[in-house]
Protein backbone atom coordinates (compact mmCIF):
# COMPACT_ATOMS: atom_id res chain seq x y z
CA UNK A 1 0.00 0.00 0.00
CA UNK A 2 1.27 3.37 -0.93
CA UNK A 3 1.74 4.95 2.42
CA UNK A 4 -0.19 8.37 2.71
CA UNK A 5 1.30 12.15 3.87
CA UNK A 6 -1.44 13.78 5.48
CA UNK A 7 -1.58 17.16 7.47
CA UNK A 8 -2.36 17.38 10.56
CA UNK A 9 -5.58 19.75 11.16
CA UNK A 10 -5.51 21.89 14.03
CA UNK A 11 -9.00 21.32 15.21
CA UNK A 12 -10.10 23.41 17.64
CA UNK A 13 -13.26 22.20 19.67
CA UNK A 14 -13.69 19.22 17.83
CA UNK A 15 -16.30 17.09 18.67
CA UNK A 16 -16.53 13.45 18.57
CA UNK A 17 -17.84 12.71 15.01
CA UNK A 18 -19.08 9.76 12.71
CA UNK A 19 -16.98 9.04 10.09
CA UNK A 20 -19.04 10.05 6.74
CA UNK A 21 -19.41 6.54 5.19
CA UNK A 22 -21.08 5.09 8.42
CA UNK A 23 -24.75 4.07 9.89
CA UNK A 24 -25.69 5.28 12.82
CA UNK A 25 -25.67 1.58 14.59
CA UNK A 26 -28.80 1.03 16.96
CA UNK A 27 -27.95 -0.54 20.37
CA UNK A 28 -30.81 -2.39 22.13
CA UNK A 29 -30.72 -3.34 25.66
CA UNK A 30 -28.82 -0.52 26.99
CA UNK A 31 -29.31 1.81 29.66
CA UNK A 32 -33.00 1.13 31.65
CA UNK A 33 -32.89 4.28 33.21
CA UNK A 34 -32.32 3.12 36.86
CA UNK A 35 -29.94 5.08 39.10
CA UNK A 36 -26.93 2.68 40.46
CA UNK A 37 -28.56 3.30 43.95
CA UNK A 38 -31.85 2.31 42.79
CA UNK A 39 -33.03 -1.01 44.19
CA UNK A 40 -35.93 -1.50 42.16
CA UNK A 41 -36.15 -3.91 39.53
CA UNK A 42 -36.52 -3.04 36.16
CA UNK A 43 -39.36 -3.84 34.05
CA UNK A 44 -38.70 -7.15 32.12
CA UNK A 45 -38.26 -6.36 28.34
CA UNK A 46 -40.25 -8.43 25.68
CA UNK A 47 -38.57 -10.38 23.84
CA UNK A 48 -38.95 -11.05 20.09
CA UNK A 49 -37.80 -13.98 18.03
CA UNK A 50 -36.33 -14.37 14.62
CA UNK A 51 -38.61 -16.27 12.18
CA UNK A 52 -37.72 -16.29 8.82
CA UNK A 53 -40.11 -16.42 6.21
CA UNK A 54 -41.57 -14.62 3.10
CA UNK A 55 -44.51 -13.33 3.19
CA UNK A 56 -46.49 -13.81 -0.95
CA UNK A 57 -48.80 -11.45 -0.19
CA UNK A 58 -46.29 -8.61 0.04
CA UNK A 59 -45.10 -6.83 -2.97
CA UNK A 60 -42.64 -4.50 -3.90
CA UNK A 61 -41.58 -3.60 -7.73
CA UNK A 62 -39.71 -1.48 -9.84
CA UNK A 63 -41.68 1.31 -11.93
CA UNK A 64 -38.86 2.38 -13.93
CA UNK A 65 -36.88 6.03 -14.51
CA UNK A 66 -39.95 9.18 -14.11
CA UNK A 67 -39.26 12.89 -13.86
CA UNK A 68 -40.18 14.70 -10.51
CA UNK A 69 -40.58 18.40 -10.40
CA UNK A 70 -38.75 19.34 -6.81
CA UNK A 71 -40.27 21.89 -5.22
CA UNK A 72 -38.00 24.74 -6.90
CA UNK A 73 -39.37 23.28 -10.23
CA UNK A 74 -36.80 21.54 -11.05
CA UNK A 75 -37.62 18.35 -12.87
CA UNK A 76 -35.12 15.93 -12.07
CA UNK A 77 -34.97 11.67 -12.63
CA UNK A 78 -35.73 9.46 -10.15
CA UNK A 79 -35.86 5.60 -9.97
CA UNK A 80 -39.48 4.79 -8.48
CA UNK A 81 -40.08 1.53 -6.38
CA UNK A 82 -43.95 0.60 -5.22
CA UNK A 83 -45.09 -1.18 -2.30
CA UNK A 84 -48.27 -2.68 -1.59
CA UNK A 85 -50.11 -5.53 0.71
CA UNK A 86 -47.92 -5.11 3.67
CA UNK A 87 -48.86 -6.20 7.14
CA UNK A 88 -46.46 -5.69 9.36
CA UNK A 89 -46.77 -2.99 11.46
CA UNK A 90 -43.34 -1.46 10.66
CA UNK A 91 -40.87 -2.18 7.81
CA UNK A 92 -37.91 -1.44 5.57
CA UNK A 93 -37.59 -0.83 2.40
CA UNK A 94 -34.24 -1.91 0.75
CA UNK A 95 -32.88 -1.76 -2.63
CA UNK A 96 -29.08 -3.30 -2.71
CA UNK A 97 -27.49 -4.34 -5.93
CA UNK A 98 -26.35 -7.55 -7.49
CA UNK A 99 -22.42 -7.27 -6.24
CA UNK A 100 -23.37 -6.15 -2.82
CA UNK A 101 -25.66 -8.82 -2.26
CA UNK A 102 -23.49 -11.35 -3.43
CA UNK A 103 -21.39 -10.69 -0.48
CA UNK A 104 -23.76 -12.50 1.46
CA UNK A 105 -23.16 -15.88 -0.40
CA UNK A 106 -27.41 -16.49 0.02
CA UNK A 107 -27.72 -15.65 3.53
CA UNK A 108 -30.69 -14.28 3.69
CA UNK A 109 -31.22 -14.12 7.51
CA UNK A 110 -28.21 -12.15 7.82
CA UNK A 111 -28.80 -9.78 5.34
CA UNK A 112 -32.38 -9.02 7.15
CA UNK A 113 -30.65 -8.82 10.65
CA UNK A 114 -28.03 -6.38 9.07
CA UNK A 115 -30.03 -3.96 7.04
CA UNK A 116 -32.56 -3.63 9.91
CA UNK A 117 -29.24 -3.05 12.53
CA UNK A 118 -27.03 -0.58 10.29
CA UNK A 119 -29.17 0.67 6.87
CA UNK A 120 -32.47 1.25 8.94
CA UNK A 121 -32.83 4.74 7.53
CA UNK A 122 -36.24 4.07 5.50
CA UNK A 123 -39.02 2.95 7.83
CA UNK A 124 -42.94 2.79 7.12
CA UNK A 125 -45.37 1.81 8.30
CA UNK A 126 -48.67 2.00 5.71
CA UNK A 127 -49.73 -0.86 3.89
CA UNK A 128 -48.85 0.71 0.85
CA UNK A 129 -45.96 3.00 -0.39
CA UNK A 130 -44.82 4.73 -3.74
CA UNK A 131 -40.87 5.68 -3.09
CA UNK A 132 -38.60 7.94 -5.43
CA UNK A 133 -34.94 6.92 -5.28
CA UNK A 134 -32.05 8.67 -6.95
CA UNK A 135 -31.33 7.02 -10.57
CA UNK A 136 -29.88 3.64 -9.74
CA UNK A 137 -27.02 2.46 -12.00
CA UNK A 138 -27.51 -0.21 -14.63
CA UNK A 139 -27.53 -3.07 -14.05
CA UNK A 140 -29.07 -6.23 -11.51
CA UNK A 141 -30.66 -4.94 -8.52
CA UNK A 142 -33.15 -6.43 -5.95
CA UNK A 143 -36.11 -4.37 -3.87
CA UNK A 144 -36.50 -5.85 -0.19
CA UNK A 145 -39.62 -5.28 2.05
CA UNK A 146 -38.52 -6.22 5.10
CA UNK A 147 -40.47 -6.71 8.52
CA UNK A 148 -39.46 -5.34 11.76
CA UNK A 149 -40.38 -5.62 15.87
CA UNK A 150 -41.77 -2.98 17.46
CA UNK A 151 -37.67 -2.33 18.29
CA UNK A 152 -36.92 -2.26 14.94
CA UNK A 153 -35.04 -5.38 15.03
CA UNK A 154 -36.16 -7.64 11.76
CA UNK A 155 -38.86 -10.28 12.20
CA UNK A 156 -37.83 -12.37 9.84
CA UNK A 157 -40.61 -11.74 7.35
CA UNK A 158 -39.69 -10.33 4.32
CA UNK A 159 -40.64 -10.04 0.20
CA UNK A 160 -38.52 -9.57 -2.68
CA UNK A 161 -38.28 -8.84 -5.77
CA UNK A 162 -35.56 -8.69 -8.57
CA UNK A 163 -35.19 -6.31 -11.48
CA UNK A 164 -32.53 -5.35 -14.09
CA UNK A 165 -32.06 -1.40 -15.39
CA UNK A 166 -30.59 -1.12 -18.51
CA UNK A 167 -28.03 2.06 -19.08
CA UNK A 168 -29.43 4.81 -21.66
CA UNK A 169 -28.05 6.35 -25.05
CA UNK A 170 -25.61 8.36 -24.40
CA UNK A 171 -27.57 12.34 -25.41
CA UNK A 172 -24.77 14.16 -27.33
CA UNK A 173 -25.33 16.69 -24.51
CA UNK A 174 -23.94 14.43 -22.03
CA UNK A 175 -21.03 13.76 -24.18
CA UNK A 176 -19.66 17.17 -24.49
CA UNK A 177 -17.88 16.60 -21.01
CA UNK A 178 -16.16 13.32 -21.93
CA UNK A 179 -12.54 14.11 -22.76
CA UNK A 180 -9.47 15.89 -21.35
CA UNK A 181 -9.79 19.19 -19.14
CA UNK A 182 -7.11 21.34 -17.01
CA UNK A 183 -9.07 22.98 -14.00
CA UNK A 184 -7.48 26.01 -12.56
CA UNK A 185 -8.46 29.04 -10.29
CA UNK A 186 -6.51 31.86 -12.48
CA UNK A 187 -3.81 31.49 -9.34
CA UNK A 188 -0.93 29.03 -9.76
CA UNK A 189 -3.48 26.02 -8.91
CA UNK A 190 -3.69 23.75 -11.81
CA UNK A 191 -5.29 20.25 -12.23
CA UNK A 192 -4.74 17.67 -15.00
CA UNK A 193 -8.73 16.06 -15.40
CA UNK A 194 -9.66 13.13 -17.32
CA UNK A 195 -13.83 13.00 -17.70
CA UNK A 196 -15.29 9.69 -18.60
CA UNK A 197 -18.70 8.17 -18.40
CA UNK A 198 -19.77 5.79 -15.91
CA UNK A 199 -23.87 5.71 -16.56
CA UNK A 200 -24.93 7.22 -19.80
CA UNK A 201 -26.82 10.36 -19.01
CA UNK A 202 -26.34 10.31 -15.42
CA UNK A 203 -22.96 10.50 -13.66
CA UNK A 204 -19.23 10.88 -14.60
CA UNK A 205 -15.67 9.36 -13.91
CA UNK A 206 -13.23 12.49 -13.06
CA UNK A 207 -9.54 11.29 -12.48
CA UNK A 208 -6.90 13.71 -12.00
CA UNK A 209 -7.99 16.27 -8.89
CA UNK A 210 -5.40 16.95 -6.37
CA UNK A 211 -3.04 15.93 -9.24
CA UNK A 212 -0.06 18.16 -11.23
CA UNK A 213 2.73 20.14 -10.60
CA UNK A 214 0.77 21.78 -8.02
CA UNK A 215 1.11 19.36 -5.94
CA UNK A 216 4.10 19.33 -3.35
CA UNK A 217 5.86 15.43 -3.95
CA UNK A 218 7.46 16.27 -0.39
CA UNK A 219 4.58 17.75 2.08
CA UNK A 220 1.21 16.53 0.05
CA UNK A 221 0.08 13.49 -1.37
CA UNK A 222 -0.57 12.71 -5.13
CA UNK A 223 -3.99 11.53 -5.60
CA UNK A 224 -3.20 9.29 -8.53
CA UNK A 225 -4.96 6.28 -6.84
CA UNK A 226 -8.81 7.31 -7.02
CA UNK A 227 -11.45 9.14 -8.76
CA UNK A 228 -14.25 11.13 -8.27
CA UNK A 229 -18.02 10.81 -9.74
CA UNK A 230 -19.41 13.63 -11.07
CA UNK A 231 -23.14 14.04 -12.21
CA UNK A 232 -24.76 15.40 -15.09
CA UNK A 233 -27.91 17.92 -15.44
CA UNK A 234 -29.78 17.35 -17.91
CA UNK A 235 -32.02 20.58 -18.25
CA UNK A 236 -28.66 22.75 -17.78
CA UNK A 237 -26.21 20.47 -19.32
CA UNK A 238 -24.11 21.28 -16.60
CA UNK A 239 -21.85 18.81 -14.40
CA UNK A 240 -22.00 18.84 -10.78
CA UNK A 241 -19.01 18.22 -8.28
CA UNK A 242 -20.78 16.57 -5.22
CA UNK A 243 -19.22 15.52 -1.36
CA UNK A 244 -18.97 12.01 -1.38
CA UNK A 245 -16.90 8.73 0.42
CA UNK A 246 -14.49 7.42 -1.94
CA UNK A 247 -13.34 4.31 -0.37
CA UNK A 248 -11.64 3.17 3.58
CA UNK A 249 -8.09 1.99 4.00
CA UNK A 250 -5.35 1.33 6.34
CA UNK A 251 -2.85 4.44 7.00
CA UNK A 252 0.65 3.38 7.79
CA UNK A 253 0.51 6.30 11.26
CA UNK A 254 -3.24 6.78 11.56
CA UNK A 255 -4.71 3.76 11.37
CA UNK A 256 -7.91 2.84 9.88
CA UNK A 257 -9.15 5.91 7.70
CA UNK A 258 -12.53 7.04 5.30
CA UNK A 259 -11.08 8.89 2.61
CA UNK A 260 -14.08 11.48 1.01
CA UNK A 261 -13.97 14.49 -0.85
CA UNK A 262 -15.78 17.42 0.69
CA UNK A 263 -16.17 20.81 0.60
CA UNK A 264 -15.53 23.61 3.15
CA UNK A 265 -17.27 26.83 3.82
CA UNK A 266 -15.07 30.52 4.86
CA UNK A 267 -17.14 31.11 8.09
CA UNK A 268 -17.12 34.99 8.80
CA UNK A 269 -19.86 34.94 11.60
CA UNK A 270 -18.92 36.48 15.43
CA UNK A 271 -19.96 34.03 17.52
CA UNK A 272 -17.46 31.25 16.76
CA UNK A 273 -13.37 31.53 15.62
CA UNK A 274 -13.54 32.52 11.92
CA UNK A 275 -12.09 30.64 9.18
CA UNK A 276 -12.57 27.53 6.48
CA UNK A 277 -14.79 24.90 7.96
CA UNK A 278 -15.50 21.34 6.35
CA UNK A 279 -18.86 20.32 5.76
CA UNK A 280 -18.81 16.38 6.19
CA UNK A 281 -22.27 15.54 4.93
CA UNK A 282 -22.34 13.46 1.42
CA UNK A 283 -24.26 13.93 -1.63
CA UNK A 284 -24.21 17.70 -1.46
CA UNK A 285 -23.95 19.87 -4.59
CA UNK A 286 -20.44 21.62 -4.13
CA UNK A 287 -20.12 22.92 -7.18
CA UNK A 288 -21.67 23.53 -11.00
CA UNK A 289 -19.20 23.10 -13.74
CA UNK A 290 -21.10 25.81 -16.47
CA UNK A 291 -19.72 24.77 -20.17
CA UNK A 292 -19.43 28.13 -22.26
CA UNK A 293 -20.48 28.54 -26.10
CA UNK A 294 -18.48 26.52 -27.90
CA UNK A 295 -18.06 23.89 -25.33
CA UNK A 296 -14.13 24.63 -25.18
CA UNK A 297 -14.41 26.42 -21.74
CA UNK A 298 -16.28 25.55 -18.25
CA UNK A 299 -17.06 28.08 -15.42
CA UNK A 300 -17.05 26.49 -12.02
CA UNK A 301 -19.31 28.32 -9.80
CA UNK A 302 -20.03 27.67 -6.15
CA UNK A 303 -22.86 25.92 -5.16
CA UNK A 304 -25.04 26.97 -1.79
CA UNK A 305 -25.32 25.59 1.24
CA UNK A 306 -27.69 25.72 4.66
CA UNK A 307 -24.58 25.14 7.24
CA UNK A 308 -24.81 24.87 11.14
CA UNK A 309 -21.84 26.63 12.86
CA UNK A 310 -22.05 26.52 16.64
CA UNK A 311 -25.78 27.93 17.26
CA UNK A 312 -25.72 29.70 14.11
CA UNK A 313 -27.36 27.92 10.75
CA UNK A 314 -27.09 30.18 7.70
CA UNK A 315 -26.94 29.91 3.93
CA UNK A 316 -23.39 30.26 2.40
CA UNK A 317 -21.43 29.20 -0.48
CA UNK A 318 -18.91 26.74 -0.66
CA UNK A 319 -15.44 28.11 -0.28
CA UNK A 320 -13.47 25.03 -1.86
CA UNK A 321 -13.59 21.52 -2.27
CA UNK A 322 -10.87 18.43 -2.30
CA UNK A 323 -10.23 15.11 -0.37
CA UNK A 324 -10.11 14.61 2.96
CA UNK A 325 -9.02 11.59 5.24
CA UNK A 326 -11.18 10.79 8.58
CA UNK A 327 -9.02 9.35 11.26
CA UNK A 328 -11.67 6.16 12.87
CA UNK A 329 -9.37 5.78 16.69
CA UNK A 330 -8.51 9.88 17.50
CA UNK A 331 -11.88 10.83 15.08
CA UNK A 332 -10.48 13.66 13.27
CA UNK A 333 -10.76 14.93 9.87
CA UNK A 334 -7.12 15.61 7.70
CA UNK A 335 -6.43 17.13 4.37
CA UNK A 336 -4.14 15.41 1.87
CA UNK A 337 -3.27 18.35 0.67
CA UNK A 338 -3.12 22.12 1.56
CA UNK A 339 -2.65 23.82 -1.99
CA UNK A 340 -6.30 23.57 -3.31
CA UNK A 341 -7.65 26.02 -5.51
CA UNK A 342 -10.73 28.20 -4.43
CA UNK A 343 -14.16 28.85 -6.14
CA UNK A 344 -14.22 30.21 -9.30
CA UNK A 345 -12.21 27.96 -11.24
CA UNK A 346 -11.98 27.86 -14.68
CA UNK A 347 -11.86 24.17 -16.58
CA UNK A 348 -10.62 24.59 -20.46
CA UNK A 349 -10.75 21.85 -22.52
CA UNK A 350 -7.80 20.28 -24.37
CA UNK A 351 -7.91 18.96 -27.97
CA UNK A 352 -7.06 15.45 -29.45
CA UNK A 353 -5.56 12.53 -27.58
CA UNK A 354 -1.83 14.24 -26.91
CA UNK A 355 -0.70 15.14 -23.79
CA UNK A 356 -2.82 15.90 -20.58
CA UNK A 357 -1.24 19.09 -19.36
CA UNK A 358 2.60 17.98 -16.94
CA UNK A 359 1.01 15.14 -15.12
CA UNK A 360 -1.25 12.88 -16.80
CA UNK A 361 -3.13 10.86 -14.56
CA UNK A 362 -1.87 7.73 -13.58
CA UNK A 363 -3.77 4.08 -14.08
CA UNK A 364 -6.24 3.95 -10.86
CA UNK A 365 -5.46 1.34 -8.26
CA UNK A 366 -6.96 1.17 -5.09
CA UNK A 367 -5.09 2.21 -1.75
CA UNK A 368 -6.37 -0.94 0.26
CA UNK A 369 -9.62 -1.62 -0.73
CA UNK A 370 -11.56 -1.63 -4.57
CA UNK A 371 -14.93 0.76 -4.20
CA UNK A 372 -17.64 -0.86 -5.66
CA UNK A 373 -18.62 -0.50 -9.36
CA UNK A 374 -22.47 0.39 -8.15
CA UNK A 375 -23.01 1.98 -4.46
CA UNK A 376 -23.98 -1.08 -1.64
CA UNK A 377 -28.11 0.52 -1.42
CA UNK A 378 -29.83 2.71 -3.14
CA UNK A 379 -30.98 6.15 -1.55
CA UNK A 380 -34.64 7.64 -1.52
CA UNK A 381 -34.29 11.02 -2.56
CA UNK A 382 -34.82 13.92 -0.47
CA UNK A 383 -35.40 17.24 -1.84
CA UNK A 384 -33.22 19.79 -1.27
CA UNK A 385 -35.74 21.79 0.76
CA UNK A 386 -35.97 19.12 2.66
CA UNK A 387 -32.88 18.35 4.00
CA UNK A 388 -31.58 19.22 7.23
CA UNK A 389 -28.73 22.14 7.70
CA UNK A 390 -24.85 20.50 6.94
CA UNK A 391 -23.09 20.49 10.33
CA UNK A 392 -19.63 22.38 9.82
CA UNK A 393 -16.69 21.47 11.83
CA UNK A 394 -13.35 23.56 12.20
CA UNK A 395 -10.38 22.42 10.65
CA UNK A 396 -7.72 25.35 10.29
């Protein structure tokens, strides 16, 4: 493994934090809520069994790719799974692809006890239910009803169903952004980018960021070794730049580490110490990649964001973006490098198949681990009204 040199952050007030790729695990059985010194006994707890078996009468299926108009009026795709004849009092709803499933080698219990302990995150409880998910990549996937105790732990009854999505057409729209690109901010930061597609339509490969001559060999780290996705906008044509995990590994000093790439805000409030903070929530917009007449030149334009500093939530812009490495044992958050450009940046393209700028990016390997060719569930999609404000977190 190529061993990784990573500053340290000075991180002032830092509180204990989950590292971005995680679930929130659920612990049953924990405190009852009896002081030490209280002698009385507390109530027994039920206790609920594990039976596994499907249930015919519920069903679950795939609807195929719809538009939904957001509540901005934006009209965006979405994936749509229904659900009807269930039940159970409570269930989940999960939609995990062919390779991730696999892992389970046909355990089914397993995969029930699991996705109702660590991917609990969409609960219902009507007999019937018509979810939106973001676009799911092509391929074999399979839709999961599954039935939970009144603690949420899984019954053991459960319905599935399997369904393939096939990738589109690739629109000639989409294709304009498939090629060669140097990104710069206009001062001294320069990035060699390679865009290539990874679902027709949809979402792009990006190899090259936090690569170049801008990067110092001796005090940064090269980030030859991974990619980021990027994702496409249909009514705009413009490409998006969104926080996301790109893969966990073992660090030679820091031990087991969640590389992502984030972005951070400049927070110029009075009530906390002023300066860049990161923003560690995934799947936010960070930035809009603009492609000029011609298609030869990109603007790259800031994208907005409700943050949470201290007791202060506000709407901002993102500052910057790159990678970041979360530290699991001391929980803290480190750049790879410290010489990032800053929104706007300017991406222009570069012609024919020559040369890609002084540093070309290198053949991707992974640093310890290979990140999946489809993510391990799908996600419902939440509106961006919807969502709750980012919680920021100091890091110079």
């Amino acid at each position: 493994m190529k061993a990784r040199s990573i500053f340290l952050l000075a991180a002032a007030g830092l509180m204990a934090l989950a590292a971005c790729n995680k679930h929130e695990v659920v612990h049953h059985g924990g405190n009852n809520g009896n002081g030490n010194g209280n002698n009385n006994q507390p109530d027994p707890k039920p206790t609920y069994t594990f039976n596994l078996q499907a249930n015919d009468s519920w069903n679950i299926g795939y609807l195929g790719r719809q538009d939904l108009e957001e509540n901005d009026g934006s009209v965006i795709p979405v994936d749509v799974i229904d659900v009807s004849g269930v039940t159970a009092d409570s269930y989940l709803v999960s939609v995990i692809s062919r390779d991730n499933y696999a892992s389970y080698n046909g355990d089914v219990a397993q995969f029930l006890k699991d996705e109702a302990q660590y991917n609990n995150e969409y609960v219902y409880d009507a007999a019937s239910q018509v979810i939106n998910f973001d676009p799911f990549r092509h391929g074999t996937w399979y839709g999961f009803i599954i039935g939970l105790h009144p603690d949420k732990s899984a019954s053991g009854e459960y319905a599935y169903a399997k369904f393939e999505v096939l990738e589109e057409t690739p629109k000639e729209d989409y294709l304009k952004w498939i090629g060669k690109w140097n990104i710069s901010d206009g001062q001294g930061i320069f990035y060699p980018l390679v865009i290539s597609q990874l679902e027709a339509n949809y979402i792009y490969r990006v190899d090259g960021w936090e690569t170049g001559s801008s990067i110092d060999k001796k005090e940064g780290t090269v980030m030859d070794q991974e990619y980021l996705e990027t994702f496409y906008d249909a009514p705009t044509g413009s490409m998006y730049f969104t926080s996301q995990y790109i893969q966990s590994y073992t660090d030679d000093s820091l031990g087991d580490m969640d590389e992502c790439f984030l972005g951070q805000i400049d927070y110029d409030g009075i009530t906390q110490e002023m300066g860049l903070y990161i923003i560690t929530d995934e799947g936010l917009d960070l930035a809009e990649a603009r492609m000029a007449e011609g298609g030869k030149f990109a603007n790259v334009l800031p994208c907005s964001v409700r943050a949470s500093v201290g007791d202060e939530t506000f709407e901002t812009n993102f500052y910057n973006m790159q990678y970041f490495g979360y530290a699991v044992d001391n929980q803290q958050w480190y750049p790879y490098n410290d010489n990032v450009p800053g929104f706007p940046m300017t991406m222009t393209k570069v012609e024919g198949g020559g040369d890609q700028g002084d540093n070309p990016p290198a053949k991707v390997g992974r640093r310890s681990v290979k990140k999946a060719s489809m993510p391990a569930r799908a996600k419902v999609h939440v509106s961006k009204a919807d969502r709750p404000a980012a919680k920021a977190v100091r890091v110079r």
